[in-house]
PDB file of N, CA and C in Angstrom:
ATOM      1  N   UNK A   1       0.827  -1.202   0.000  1.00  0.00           N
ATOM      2  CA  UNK A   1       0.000   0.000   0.000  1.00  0.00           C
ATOM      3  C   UNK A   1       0.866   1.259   0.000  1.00  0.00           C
ATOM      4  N   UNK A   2       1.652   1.385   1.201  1.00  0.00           N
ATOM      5  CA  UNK A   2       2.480   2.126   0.964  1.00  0.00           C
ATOM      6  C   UNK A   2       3.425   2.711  -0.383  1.00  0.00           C
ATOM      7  N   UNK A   3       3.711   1.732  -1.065  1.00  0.00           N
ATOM      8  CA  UNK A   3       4.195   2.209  -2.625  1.00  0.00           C
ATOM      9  C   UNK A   3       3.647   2.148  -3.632  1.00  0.00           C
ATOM     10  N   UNK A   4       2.374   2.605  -3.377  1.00  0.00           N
ATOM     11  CA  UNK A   4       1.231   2.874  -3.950  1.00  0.00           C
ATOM     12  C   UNK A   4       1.634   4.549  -4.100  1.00  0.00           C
ATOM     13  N   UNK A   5       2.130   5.016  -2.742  1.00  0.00           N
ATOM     14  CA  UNK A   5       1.961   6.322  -2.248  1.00  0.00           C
ATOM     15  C   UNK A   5       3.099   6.981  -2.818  1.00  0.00           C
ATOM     16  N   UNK A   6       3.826   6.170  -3.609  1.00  0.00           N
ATOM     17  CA  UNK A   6       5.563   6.709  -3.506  1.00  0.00           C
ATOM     18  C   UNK A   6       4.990   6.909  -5.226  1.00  0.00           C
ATOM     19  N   UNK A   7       5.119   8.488  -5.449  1.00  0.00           N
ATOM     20  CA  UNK A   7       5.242   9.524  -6.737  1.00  0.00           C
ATOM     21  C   UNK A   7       6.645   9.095  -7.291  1.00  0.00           C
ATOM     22  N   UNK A   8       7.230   8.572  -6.492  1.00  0.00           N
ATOM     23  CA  UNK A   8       8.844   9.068  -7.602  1.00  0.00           C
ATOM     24  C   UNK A   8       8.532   7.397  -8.639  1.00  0.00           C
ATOM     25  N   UNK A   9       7.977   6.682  -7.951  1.00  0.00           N
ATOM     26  CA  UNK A   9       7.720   5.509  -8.973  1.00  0.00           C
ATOM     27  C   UNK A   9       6.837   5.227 -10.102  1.00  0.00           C
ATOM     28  N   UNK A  10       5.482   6.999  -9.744  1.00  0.00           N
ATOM     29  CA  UNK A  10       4.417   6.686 -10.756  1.00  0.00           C
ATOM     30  C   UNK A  10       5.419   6.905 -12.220  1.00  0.00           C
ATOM     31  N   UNK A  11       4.787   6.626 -13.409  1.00  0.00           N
ATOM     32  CA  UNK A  11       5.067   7.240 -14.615  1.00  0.00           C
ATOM     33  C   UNK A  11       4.699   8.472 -15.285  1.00  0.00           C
ATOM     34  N   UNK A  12       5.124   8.988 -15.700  1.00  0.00           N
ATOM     35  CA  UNK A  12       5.260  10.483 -16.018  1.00  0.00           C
ATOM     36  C   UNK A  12       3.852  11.096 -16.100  1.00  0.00           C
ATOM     37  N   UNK A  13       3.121  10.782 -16.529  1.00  0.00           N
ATOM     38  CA  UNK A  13       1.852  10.770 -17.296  1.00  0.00           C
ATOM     39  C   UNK A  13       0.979  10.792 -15.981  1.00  0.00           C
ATOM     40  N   UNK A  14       0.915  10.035 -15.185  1.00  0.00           N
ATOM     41  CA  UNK A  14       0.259   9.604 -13.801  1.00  0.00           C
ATOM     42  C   UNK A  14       0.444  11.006 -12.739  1.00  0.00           C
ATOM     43  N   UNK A  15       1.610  11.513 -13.110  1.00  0.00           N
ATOM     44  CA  UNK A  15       2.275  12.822 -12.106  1.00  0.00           C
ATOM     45  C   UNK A  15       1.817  13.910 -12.518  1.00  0.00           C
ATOM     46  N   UNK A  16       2.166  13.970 -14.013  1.00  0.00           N
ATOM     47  CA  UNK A  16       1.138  15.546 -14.502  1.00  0.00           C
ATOM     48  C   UNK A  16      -0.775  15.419 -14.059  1.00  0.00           C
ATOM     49  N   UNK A  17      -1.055  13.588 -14.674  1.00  0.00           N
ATOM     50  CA  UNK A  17      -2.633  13.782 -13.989  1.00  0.00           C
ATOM     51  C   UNK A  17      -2.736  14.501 -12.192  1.00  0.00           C
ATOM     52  N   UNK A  18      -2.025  13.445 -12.218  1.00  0.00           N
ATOM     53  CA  UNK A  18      -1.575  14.483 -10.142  1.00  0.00           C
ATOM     54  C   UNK A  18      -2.031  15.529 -10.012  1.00  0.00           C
ATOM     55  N   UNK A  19      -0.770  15.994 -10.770  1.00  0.00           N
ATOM     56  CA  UNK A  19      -0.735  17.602 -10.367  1.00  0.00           C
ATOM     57  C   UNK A  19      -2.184  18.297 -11.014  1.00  0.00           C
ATOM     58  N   UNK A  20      -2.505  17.961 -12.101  1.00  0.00           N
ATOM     59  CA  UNK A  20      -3.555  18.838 -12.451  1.00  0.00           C
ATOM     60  C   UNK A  20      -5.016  18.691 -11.814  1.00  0.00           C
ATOM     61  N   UNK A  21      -5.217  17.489 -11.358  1.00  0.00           N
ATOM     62  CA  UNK A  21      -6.201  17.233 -10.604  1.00  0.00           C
ATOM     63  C   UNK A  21      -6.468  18.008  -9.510  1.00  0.00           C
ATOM     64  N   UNK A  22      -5.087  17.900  -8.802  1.00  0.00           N
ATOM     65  CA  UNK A  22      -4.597  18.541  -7.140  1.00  0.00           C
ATOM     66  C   UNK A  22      -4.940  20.400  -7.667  1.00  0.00           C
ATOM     67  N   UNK A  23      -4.337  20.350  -8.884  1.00  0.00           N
ATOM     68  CA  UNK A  23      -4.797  22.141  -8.924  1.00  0.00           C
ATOM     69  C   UNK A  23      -6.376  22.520  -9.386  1.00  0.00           C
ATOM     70  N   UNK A  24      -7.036  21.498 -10.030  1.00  0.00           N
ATOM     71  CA  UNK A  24      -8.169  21.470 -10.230  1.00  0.00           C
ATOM     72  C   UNK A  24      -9.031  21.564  -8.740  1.00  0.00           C
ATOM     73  N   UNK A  25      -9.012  20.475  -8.161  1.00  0.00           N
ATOM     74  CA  UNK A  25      -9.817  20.692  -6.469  1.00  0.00           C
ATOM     75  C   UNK A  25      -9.370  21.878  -6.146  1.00  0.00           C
ATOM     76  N   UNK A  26      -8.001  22.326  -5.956  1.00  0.00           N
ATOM     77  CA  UNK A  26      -7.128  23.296  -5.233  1.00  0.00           C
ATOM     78  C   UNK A  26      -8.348  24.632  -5.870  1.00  0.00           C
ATOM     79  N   UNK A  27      -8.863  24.759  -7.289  1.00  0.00           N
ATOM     80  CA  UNK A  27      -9.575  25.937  -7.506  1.00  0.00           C
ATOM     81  C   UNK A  27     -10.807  25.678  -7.540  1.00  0.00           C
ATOM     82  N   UNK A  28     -11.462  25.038  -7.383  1.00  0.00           N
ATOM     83  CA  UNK A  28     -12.864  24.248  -6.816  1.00  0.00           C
ATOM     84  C   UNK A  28     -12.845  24.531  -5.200  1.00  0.00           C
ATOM     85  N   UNK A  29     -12.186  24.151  -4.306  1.00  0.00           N
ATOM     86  CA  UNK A  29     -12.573  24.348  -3.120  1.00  0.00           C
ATOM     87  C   UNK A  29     -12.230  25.866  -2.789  1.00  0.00           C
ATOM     88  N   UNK A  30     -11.300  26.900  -3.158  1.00  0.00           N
ATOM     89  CA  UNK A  30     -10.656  28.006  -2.643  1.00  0.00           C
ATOM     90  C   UNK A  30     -11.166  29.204  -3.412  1.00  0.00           C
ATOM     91  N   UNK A  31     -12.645  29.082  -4.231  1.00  0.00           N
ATOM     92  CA  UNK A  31     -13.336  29.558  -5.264  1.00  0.00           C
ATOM     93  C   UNK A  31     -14.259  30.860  -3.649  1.00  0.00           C
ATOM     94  N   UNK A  32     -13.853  31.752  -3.849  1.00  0.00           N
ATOM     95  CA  UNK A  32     -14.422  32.633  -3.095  1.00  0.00           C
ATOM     96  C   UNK A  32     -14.467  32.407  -1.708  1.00  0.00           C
ATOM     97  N   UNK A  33     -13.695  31.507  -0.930  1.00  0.00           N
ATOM     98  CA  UNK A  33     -13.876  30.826   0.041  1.00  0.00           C
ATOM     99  C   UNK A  33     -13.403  32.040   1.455  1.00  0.00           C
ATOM    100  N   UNK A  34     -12.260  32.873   0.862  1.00  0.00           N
ATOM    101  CA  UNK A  34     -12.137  33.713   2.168  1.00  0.00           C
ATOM    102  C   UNK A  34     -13.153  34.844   1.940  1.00  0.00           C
ATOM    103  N   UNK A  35     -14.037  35.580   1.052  1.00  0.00           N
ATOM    104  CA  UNK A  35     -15.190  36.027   1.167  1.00  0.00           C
ATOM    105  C   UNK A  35     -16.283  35.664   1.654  1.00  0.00           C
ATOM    106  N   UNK A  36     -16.684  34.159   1.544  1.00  0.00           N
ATOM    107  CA  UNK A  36     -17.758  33.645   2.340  1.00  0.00           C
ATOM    108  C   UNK A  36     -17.894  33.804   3.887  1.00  0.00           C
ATOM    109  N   UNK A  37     -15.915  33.015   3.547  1.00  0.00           N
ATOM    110  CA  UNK A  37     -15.881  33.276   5.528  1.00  0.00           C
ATOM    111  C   UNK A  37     -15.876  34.925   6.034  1.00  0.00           C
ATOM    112  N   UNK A  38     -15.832  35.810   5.741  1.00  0.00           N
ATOM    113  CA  UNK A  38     -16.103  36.838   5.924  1.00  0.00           C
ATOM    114  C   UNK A  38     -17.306  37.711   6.173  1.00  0.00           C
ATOM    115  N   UNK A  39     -17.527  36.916   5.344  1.00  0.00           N
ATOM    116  CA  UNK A  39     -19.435  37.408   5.134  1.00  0.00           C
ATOM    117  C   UNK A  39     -20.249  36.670   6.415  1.00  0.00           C
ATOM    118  N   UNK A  40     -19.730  35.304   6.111  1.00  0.00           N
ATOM    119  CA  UNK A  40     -20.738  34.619   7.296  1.00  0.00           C
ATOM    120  C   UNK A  40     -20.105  34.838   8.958  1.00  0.00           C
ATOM    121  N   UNK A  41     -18.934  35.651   9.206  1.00  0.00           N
ATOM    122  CA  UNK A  41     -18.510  36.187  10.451  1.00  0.00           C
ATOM    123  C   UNK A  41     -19.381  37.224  10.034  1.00  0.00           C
ATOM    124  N   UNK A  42     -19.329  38.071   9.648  1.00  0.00           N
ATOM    125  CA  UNK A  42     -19.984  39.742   9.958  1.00  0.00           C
ATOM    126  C   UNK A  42     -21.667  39.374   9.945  1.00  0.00           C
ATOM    127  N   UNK A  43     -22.349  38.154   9.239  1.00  0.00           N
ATOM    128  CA  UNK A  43     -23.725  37.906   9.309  1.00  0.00           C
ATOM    129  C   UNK A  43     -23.708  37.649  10.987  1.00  0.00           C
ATOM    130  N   UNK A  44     -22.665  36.626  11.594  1.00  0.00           N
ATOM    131  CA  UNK A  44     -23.440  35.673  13.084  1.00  0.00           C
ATOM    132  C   UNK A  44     -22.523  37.232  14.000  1.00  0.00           C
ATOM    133  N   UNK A  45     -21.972  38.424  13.399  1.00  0.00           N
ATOM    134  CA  UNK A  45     -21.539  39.051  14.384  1.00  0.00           C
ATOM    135  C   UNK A  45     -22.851  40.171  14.381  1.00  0.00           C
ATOM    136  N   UNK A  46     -23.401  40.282  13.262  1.00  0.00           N
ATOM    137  CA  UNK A  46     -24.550  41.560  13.187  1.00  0.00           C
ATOM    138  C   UNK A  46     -25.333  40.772  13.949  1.00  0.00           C
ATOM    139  N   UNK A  47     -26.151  39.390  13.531  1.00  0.00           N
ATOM    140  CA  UNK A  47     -27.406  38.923  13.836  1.00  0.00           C
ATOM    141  C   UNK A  47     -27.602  38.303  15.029  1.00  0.00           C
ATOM    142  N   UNK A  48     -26.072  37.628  15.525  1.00  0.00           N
ATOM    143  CA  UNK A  48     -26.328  36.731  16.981  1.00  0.00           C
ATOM    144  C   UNK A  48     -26.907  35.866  16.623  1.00  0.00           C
ATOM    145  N   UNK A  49     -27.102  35.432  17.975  1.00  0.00           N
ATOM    146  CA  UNK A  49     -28.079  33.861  18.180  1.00  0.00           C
ATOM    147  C   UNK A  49     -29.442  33.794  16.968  1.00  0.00           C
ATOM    148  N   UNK A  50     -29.050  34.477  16.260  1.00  0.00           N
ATOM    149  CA  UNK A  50     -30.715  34.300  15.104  1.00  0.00           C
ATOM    150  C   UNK A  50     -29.452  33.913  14.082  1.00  0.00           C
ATOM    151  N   UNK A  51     -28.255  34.234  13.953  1.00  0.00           N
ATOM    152  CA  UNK A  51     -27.956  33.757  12.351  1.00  0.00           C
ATOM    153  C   UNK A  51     -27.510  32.277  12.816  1.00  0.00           C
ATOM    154  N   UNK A  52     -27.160  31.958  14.428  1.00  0.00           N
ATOM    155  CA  UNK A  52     -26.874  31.057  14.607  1.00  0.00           C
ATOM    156  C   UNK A  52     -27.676  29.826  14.177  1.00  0.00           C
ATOM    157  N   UNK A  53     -29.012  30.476  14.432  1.00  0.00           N
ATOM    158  CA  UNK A  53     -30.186  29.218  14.549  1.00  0.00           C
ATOM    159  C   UNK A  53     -30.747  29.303  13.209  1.00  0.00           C
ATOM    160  N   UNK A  54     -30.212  29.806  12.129  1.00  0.00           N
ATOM    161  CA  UNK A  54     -30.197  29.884  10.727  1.00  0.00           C
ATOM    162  C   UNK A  54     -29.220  29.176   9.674  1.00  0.00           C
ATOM    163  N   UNK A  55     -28.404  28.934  10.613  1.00  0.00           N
ATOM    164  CA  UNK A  55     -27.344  27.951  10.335  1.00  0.00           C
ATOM    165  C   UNK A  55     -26.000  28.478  10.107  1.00  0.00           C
ATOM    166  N   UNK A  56     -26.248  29.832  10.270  1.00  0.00           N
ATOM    167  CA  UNK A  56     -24.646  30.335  10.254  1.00  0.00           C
ATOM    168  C   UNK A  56     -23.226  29.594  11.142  1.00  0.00           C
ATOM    169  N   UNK A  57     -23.345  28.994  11.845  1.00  0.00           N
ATOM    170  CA  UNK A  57     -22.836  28.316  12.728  1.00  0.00           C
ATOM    171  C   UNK A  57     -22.107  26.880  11.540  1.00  0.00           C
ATOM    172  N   UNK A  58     -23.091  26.190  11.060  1.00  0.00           N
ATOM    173  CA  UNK A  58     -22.971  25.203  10.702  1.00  0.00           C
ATOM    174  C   UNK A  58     -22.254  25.446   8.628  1.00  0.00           C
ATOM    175  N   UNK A  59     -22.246  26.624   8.511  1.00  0.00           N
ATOM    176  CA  UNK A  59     -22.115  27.093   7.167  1.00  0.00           C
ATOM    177  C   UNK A  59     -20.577  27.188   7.795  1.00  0.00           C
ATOM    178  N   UNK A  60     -20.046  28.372   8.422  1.00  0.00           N
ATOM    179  CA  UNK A  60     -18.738  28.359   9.390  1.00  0.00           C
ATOM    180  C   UNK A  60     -17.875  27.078   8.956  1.00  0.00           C
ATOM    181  N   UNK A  61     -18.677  25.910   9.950  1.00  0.00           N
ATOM    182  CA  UNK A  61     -17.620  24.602   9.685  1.00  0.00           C
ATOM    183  C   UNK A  61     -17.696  23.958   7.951  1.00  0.00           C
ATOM    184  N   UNK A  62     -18.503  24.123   7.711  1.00  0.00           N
ATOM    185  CA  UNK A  62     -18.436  23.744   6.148  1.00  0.00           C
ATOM    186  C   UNK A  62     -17.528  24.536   5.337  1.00  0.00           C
ATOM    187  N   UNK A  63     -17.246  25.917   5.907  1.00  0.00           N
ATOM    188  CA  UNK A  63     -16.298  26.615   5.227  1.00  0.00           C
ATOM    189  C   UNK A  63     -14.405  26.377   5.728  1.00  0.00           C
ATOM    190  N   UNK A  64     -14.732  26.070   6.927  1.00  0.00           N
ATOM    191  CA  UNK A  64     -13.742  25.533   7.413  1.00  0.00           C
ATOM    192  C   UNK A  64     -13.272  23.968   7.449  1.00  0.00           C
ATOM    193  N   UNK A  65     -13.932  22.991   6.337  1.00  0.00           N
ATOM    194  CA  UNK A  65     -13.903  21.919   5.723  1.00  0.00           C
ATOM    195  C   UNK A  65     -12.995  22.463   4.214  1.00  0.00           C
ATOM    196  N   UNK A  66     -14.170  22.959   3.769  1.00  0.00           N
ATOM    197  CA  UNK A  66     -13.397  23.440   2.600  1.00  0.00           C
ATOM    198  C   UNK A  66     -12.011  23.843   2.325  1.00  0.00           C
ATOM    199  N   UNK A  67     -11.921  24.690   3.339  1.00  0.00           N
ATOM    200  CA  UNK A  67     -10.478  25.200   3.650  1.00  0.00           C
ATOM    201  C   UNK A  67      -9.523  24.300   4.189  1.00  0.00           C
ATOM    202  N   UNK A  68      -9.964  23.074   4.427  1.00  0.00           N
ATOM    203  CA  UNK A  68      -8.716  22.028   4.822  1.00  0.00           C
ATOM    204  C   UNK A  68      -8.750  20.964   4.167  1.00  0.00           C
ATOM    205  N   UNK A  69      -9.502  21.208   2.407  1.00  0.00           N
ATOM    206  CA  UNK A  69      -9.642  20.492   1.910  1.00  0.00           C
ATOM    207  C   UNK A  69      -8.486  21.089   0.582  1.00  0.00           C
ATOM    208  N   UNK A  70      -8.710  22.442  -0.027  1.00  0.00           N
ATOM    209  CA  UNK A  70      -8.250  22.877  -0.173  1.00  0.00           C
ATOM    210  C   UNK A  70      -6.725  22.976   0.190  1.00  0.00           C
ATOM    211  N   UNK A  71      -6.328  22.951   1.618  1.00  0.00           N
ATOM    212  CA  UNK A  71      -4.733  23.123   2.002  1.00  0.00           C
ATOM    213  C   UNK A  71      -4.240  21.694   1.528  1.00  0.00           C
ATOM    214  N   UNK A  72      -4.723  20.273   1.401  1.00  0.00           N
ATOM    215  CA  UNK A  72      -4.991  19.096   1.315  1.00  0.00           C
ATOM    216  C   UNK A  72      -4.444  19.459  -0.106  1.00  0.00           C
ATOM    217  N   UNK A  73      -5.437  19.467  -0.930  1.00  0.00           N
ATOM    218  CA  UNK A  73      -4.855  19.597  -2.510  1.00  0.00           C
ATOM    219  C   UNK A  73      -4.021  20.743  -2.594  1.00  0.00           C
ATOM    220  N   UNK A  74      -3.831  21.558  -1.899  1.00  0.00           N
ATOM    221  CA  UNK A  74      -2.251  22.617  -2.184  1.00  0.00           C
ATOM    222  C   UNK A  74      -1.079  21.768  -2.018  1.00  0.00           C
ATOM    223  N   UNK A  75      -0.939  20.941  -1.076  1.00  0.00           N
ATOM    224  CA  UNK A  75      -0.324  19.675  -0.166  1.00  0.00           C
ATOM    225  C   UNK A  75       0.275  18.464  -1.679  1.00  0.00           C
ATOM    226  N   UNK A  76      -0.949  18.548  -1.810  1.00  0.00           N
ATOM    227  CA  UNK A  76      -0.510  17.299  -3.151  1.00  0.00           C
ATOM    228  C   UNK A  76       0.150  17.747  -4.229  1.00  0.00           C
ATOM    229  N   UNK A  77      -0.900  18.808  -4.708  1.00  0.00           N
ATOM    230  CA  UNK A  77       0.178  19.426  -5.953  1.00  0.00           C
ATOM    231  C   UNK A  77       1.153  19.994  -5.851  1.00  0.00           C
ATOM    232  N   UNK A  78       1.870  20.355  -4.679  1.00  0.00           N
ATOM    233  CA  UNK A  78       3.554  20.916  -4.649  1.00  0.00           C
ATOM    234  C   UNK A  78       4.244  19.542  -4.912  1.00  0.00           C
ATOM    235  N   UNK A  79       3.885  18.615  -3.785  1.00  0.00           N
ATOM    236  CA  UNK A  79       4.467  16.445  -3.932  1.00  0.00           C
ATOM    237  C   UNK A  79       4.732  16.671  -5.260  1.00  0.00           C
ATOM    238  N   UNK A  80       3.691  16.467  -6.103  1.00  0.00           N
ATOM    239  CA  UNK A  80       3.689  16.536  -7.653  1.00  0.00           C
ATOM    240  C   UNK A  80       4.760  17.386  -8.426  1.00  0.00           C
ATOM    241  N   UNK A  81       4.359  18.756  -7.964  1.00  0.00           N
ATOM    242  CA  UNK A  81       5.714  19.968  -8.404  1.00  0.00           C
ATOM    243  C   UNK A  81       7.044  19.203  -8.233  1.00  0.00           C
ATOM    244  N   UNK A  82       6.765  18.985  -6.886  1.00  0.00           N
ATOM    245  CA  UNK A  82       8.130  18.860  -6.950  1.00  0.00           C
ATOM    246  C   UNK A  82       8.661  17.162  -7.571  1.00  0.00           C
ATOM    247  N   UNK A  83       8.359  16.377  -7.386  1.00  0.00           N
ATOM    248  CA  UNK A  83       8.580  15.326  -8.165  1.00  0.00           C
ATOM    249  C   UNK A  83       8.919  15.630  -9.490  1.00  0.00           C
ATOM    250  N   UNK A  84       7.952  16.554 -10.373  1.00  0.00           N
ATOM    251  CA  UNK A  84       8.225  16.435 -11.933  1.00  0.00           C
ATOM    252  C   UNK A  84       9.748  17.812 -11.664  1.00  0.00           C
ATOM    253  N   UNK A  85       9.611  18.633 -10.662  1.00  0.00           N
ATOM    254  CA  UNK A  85      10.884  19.233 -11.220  1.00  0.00           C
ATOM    255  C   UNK A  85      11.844  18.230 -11.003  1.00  0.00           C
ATOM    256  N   UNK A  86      12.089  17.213 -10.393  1.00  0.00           N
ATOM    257  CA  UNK A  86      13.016  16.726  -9.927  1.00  0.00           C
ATOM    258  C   UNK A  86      13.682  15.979 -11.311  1.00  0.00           C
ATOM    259  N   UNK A  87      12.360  15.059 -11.794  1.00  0.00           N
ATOM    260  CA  UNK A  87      12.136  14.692 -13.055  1.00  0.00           C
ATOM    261  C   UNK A  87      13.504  15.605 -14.093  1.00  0.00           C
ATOM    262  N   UNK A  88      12.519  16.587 -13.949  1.00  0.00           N
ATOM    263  CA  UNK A  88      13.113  17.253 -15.063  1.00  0.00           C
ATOM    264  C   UNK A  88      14.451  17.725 -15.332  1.00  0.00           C
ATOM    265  N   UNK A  89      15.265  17.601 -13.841  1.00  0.00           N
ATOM    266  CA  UNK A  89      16.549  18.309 -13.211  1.00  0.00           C
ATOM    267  C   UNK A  89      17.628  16.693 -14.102  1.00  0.00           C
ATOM    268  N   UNK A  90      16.913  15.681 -13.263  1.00  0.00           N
ATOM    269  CA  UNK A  90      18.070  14.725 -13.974  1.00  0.00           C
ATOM    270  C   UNK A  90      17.631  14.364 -15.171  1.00  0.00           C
ATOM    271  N   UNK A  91      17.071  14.885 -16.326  1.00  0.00           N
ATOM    272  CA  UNK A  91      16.893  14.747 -17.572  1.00  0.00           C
ATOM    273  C   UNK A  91      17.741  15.658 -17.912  1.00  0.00           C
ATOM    274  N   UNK A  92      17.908  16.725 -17.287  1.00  0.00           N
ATOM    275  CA  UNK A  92      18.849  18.640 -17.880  1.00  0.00           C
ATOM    276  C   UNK A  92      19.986  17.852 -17.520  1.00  0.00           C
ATOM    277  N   UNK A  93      20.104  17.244 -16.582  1.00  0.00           N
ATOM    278  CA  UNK A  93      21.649  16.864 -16.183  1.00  0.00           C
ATOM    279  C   UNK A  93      22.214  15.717 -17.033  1.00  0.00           C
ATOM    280  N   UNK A  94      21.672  14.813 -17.522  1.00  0.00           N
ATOM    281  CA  UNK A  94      21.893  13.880 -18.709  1.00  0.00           C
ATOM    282  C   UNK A  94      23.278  14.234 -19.487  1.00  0.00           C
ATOM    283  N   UNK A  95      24.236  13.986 -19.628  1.00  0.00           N
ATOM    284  CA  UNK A  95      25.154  14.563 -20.486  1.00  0.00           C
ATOM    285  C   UNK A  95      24.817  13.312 -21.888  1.00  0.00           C
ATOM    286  N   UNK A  96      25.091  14.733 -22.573  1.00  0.00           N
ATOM    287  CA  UNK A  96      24.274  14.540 -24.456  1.00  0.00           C
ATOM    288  C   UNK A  96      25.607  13.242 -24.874  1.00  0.00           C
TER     289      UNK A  96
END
């Protein structure tokens, strides 16, 4: 299972899907996400216990899901970055 997990063994092709996937979620989850949380602090700070019982409370942790879902795929696609630069370093270094 474990070398399942090990990138330096996928094939080239497998690493760019990686990475683009990881930046795909990465702009799917982080899509307006520090405006929401903003908005829904200044809603439960104007309204109180009424935005609470409206669900502002429970919108909060969903935004704070997102956001550690998000750091999650930032997480993967650098692995990826950096794997293919690595890739790419001992291909430059190759003497012709």
């Amino acid at each position: 299972m474990m070398q399942a997990l090990n990138v330096t063994r996928w094939p080239l092709v497998f690493v760019v899907l990686g990475a683009g996937g990881a930046a795909i979620v990465l702009a799917c989850s982080t899509f307006n996400l520090f405006m929401f949380a903003m908005a829904n602090l200044a809603f439960i700070e104007r309204e109180g216990w009424e935005a609470i019982r409206h669900g502002a409370l429970w919108q909060l942790g969903e935004l704070g899901l997102s956001g550690a879902i998000a750091l999650a795929s930032w997480l993967c696609f650098k692995l990826f970055e950096g794997e293919l630069i690595a890739r790419y370093r001992r291909w430059a270094e190759k003497p012709r």
